[in-house]
Protein backbone atom coordinates (compact mmCIF):
# COMPACT_ATOMS: atom_id res chain seq x y z
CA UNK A 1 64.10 -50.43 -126.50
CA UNK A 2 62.52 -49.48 -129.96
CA UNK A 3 60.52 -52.54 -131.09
CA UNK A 4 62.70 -53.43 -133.95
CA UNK A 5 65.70 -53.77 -131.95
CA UNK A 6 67.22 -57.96 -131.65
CA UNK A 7 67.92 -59.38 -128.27
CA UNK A 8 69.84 -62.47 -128.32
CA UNK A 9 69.58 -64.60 -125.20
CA UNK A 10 69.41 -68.53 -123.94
CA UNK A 11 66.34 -69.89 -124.43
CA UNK A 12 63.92 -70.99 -121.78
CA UNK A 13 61.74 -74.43 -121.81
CA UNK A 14 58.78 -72.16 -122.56
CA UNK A 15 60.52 -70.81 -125.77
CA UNK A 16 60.93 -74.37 -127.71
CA UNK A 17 57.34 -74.34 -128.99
CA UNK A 18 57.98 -70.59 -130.62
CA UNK A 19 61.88 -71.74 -131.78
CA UNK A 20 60.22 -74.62 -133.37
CA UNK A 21 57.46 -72.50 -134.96
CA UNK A 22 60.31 -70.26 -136.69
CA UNK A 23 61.98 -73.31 -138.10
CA UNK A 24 59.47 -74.64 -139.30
CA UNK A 25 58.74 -71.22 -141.10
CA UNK A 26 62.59 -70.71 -141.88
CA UNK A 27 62.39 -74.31 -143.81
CA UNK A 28 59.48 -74.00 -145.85
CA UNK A 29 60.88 -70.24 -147.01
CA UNK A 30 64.35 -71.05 -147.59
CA UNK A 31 63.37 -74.73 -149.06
CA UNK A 32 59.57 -74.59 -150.17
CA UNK A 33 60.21 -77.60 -152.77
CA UNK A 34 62.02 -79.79 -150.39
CA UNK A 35 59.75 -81.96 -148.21
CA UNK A 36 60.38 -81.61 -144.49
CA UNK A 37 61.40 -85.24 -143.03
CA UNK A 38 59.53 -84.90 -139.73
CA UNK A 39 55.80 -83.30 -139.27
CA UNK A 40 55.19 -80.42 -137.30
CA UNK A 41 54.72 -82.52 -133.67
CA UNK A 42 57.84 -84.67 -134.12
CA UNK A 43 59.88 -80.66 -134.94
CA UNK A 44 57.47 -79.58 -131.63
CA UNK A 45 58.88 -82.70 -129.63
CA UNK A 46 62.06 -82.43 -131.20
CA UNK A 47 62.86 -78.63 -130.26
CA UNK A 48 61.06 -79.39 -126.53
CA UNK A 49 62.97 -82.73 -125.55
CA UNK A 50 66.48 -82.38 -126.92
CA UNK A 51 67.21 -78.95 -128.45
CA UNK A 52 65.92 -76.57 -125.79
CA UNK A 53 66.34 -78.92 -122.78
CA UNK A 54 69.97 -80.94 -123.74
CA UNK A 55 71.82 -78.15 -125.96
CA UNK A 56 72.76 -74.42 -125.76
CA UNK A 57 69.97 -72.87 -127.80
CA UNK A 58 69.88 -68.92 -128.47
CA UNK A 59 66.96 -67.35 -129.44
CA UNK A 60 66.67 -63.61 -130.85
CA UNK A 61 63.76 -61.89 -130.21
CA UNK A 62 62.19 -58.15 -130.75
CA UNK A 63 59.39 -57.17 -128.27
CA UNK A 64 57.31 -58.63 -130.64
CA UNK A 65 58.31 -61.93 -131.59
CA UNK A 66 60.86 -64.50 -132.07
CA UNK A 67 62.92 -63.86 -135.39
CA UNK A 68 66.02 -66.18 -135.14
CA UNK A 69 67.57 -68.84 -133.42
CA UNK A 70 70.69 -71.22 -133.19
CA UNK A 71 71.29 -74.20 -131.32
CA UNK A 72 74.93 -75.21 -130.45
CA UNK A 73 76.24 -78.53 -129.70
CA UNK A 74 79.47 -78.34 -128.08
């Protein structure tokens, strides 16, 4: 697989801290003037406790890194 090519797949518990890391990123790009209403351990705990390990999360990744994710409730 060429290193730019996406994989989507489920994420694992040992993904949350990376998912979390790219939403954190994703908010401060898409909304850089717009404070965040949770730091960057209660996002960590958040994406650890309840997103990876209660909902259907998806993760995309390259060989390189994470670059996308969605979390589905329902």
């Amino acid at each position: 697989m060429p290193s730019n090519d996406v994989v989507p797949h489920r994420a694992s518990d040992s993904a949350a801290r990376t998912a979390a890391e790219v939403w954190l990123r994703s908010f401060a790009t898409a909304l850089p003037t717009v404070r965040c209403g949770h730091d960057e351990a209660e996002v960590h705990d958040r994406f650890a406790r309840v997103l990876v390990a209660r909902y259907e999360t998806w993760v995309a990744d390259t060989r390189r890194r994470m670059v996308g994710l969605l979390v589905l409730d329902g």
